[in-house]
Protein backbone atom coordinates (compact mmCIF):
# COMPACT_ATOMS: atom_id res chain seq x y z
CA UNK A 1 0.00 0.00 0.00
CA UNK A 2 1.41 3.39 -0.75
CA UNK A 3 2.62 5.89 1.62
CA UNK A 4 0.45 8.60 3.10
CA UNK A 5 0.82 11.74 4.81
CA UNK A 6 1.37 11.59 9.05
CA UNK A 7 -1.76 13.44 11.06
CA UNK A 8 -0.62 16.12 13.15
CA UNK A 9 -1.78 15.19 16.42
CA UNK A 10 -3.58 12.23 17.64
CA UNK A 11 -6.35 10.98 16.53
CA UNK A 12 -9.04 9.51 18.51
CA UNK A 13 -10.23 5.89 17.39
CA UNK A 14 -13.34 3.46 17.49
CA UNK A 15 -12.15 -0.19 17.11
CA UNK A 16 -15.30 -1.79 16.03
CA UNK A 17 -16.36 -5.76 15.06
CA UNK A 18 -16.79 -4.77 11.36
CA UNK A 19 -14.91 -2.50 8.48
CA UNK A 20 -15.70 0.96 7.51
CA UNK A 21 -15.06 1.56 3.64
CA UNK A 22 -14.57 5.21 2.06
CA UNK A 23 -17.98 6.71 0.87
CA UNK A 24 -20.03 4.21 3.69
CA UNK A 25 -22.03 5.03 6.19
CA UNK A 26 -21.84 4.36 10.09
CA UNK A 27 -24.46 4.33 12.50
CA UNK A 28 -23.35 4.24 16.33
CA UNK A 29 -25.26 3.70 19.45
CA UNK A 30 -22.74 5.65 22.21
CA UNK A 31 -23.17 4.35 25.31
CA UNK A 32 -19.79 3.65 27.17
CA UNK A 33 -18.55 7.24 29.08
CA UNK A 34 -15.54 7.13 27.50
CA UNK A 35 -16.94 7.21 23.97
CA UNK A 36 -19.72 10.28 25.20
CA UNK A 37 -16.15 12.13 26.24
CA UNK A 38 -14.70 11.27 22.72
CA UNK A 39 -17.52 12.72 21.52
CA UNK A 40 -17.89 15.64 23.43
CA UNK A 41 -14.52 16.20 22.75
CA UNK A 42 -14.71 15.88 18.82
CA UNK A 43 -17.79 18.23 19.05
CA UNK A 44 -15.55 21.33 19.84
CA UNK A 45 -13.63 20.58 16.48
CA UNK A 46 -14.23 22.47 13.11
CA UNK A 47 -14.05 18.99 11.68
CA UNK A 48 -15.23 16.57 14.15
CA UNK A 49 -14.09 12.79 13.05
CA UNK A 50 -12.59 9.66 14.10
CA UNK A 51 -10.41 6.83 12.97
CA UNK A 52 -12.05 3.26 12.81
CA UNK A 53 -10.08 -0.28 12.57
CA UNK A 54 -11.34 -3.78 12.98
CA UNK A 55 -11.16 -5.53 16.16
CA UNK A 56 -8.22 -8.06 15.48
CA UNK A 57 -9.28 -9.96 18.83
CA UNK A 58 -10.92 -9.29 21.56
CA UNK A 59 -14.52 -7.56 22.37
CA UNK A 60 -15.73 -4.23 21.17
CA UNK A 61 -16.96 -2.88 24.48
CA UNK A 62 -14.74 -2.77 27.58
CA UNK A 63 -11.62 -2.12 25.65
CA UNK A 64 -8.46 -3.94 25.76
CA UNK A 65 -8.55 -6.09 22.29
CA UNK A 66 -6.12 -6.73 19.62
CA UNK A 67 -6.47 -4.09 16.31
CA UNK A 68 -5.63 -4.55 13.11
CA UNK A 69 -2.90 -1.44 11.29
CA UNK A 70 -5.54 -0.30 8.57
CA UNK A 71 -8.40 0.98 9.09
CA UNK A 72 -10.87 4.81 7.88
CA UNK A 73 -11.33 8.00 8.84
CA UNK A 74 -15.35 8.15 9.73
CA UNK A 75 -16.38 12.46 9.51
CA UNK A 76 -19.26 13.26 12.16
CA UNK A 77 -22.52 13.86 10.13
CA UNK A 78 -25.20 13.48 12.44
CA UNK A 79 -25.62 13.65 16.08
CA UNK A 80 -28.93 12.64 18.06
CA UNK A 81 -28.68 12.45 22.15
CA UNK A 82 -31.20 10.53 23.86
CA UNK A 83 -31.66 9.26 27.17
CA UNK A 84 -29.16 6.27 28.32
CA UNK A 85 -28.26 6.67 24.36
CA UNK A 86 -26.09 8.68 21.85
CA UNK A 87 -27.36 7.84 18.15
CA UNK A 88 -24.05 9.13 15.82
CA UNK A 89 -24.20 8.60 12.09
CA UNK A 90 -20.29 8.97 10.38
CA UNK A 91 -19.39 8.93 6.91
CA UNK A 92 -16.06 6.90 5.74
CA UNK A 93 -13.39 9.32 4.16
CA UNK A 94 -9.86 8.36 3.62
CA UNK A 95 -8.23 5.51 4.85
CA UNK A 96 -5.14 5.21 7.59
CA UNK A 97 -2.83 3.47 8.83
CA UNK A 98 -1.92 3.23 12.55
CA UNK A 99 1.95 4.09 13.15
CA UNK A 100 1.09 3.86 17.01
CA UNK A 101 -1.31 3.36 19.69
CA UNK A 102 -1.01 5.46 22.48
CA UNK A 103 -2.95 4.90 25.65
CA UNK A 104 -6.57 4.70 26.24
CA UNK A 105 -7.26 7.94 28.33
CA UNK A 106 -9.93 7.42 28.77
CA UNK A 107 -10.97 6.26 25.11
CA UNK A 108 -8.58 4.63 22.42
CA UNK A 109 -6.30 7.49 20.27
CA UNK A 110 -3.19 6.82 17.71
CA UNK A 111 -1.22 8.28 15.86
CA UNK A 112 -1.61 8.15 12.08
CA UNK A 113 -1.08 8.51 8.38
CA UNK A 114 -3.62 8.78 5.93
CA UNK A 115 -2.86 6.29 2.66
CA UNK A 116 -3.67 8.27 -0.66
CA UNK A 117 -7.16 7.65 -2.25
CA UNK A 118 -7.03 5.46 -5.59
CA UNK A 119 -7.38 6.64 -8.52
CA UNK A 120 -9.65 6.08 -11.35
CA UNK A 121 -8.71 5.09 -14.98
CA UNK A 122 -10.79 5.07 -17.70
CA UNK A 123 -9.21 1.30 -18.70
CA UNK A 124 -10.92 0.13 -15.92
CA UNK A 125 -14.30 0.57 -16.88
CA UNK A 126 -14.97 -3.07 -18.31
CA UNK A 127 -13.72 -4.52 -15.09
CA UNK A 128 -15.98 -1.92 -13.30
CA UNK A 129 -18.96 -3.27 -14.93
CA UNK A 130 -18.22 -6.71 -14.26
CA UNK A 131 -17.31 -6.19 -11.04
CA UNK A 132 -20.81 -4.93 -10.56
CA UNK A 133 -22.70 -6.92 -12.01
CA UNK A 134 -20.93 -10.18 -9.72
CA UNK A 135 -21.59 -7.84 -6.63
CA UNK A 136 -25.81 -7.45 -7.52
CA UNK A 137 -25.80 -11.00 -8.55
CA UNK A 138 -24.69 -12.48 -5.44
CA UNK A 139 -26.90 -10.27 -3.48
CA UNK A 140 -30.02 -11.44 -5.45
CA UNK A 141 -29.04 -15.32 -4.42
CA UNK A 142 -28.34 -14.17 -0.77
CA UNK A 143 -31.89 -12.14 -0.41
CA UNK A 144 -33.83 -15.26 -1.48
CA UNK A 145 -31.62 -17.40 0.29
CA UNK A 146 -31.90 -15.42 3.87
CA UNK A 147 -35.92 -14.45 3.22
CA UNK A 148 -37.54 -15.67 7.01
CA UNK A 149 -33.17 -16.14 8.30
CA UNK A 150 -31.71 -12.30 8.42
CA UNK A 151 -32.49 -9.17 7.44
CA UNK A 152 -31.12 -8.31 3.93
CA UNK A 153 -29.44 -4.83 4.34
CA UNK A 154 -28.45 -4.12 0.83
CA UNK A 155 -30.91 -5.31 -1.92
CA UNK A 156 -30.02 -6.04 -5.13
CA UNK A 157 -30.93 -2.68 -6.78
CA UNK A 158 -29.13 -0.46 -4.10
CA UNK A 159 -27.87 2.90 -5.84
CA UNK A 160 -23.86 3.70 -6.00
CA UNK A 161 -22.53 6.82 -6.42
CA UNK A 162 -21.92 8.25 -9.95
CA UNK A 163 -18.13 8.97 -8.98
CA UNK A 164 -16.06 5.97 -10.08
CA UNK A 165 -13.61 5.57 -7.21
CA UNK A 166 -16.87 6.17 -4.70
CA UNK A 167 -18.56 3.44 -6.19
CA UNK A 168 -16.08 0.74 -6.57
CA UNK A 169 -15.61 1.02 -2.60
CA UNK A 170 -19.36 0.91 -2.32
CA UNK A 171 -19.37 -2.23 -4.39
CA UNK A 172 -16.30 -3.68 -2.36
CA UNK A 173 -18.74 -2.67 1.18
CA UNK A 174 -22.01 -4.38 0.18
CA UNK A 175 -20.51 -7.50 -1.30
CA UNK A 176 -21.73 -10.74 1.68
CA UNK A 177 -18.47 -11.55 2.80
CA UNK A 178 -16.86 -11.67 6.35
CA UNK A 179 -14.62 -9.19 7.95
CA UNK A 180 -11.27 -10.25 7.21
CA UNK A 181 -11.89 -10.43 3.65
CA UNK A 182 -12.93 -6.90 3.57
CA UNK A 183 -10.12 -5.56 5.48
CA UNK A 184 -8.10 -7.50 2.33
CA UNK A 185 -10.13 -5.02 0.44
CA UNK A 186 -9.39 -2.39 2.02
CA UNK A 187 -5.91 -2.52 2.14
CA UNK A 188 -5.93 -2.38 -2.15
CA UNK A 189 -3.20 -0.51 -3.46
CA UNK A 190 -5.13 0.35 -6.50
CA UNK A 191 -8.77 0.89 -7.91
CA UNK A 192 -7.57 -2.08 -10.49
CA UNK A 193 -6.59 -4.44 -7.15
CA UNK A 194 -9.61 -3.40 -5.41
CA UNK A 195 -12.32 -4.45 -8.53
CA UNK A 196 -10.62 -7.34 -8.86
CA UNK A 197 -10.83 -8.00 -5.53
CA UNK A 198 -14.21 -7.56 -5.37
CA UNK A 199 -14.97 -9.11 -8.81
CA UNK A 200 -13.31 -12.78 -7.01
CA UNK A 201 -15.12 -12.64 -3.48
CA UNK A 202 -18.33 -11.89 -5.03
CA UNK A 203 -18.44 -14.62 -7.72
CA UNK A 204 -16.69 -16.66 -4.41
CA UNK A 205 -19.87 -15.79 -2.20
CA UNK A 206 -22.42 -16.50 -5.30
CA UNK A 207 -20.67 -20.06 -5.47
CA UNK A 208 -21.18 -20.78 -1.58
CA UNK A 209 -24.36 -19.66 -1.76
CA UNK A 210 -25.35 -21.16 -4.81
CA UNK A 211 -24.52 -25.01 -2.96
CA UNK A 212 -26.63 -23.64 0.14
CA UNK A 213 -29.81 -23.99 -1.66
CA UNK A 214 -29.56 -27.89 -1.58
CA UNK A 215 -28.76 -27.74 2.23
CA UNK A 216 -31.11 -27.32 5.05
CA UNK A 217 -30.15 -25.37 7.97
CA UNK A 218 -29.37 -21.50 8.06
CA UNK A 219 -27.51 -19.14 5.79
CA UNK A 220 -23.47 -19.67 6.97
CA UNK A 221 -22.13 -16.03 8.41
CA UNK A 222 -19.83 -15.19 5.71
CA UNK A 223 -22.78 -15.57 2.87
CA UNK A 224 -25.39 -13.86 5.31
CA UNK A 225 -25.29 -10.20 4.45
CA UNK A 226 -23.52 -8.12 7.47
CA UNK A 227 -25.09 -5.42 9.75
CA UNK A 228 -24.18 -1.73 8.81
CA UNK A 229 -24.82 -1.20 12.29
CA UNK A 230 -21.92 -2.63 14.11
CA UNK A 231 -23.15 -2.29 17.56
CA UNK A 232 -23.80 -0.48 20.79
CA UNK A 233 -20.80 0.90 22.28
């Protein structure tokens, strides 16, 4: 992955259960004191946002798990207080990469560098397409397969963005696979990497899926479509 540019100062984090893509939304439920204080804290910024990374191992409330290096920046969009609850909506922007963690006082920060966004080429538009049409595919098997099992967050028909880059790493965020396979996603060097990526999990998931019809029993975790809510914190 290419080299980025180092923040300035620290930047408080949100190690969550699930990956935060560029151009994604993320809904929180703030509970914890220590994430209210982030918040309050973030509040008295011009540009109030926070760096996400996946859980490596461990739990997402309490604190003390294992991280993984990559991970996005999530801007502050929305903000609705409510009793015993704080309801936050962020918005993915660029990506990072943690250089180091610095203690939890009282909530997780790092220091970090921001990795350059990709960049489109007009080449890539036949593997764009493709790549698209695998992603709505396999969503179409998964929504009949989970009908009565989960609740289908991204149907078929879901609308991207008309900006290229914006939409491959929608495509790479709403394709059913697990959490470790989008964090290989996320760490693509290059719009080209991250299509094709995407273009192999999807036709991947469409293949599980495809043998699940034969088999009774309940849609396996890594076809079932995840949560964009990743939890109360």
């Amino acid at each position: 992955m290419l080299a980025g540019s180092m923040a300035p100062d620290p930047t408080a984090m949100f190690p969550l259960g699930s990956v935060l893509f560029p151009h994604m939304p993320l809904p929180l439920q703030l509970f914890e004191q220590r994430y209210l204080m982030m918040l309050g804290q973030l509040l008295d910024t011009d540009e109030p946002q926070f760096g996400v990374v996946l859980i490596e191992r461990g739990h997402e409330v309490g604190g003390g798990e294992k991280r993984f290096e990559y991970g996005t920046l999530a801007r502050v969009v929305e903000v609705d207080p409510r009793a015993g609850v704080t309801r936050v909506l962020g918005i993915g922007t660029n990506r990072l990469r943690v250089i180091e963690w610095l203690p939890d006082d009282p909530y997780p920060r790092a220091s970090i560098e921001t990795v350059p966004e990709l960049e489109w080429d007009d080449s890539l538009i036949d593997l764009f397409d493709e790549t698209e049409a695998a992603v709505r595919s396999v969503l179409r098997v998964v929504a009949e397969l989970a009908a009565g099992q989960v609740r289908t967050i991204w149907p078929p028909d879901v609308e991207i963005s008309d900006e290229p880059v914006a939409a491959a790493w929608q495509l790479a965020a709403i394709t059913p696979v697990g959490s470790l396979d989008q964090y290989d996603m996320l760490r693509s060097a290059s719009c080209e990497e991250l299509l094709t990526r995407t273009l192999s999990l999807a036709r991947d998931a469409e293949e599980t899926a495809g043998l699940m019809r034969a088999l009774p029993g309940d849609l396996p975790p890594d076809v079932a479509p995840p949560d964009v809510d990743p939890g109360d914190r």
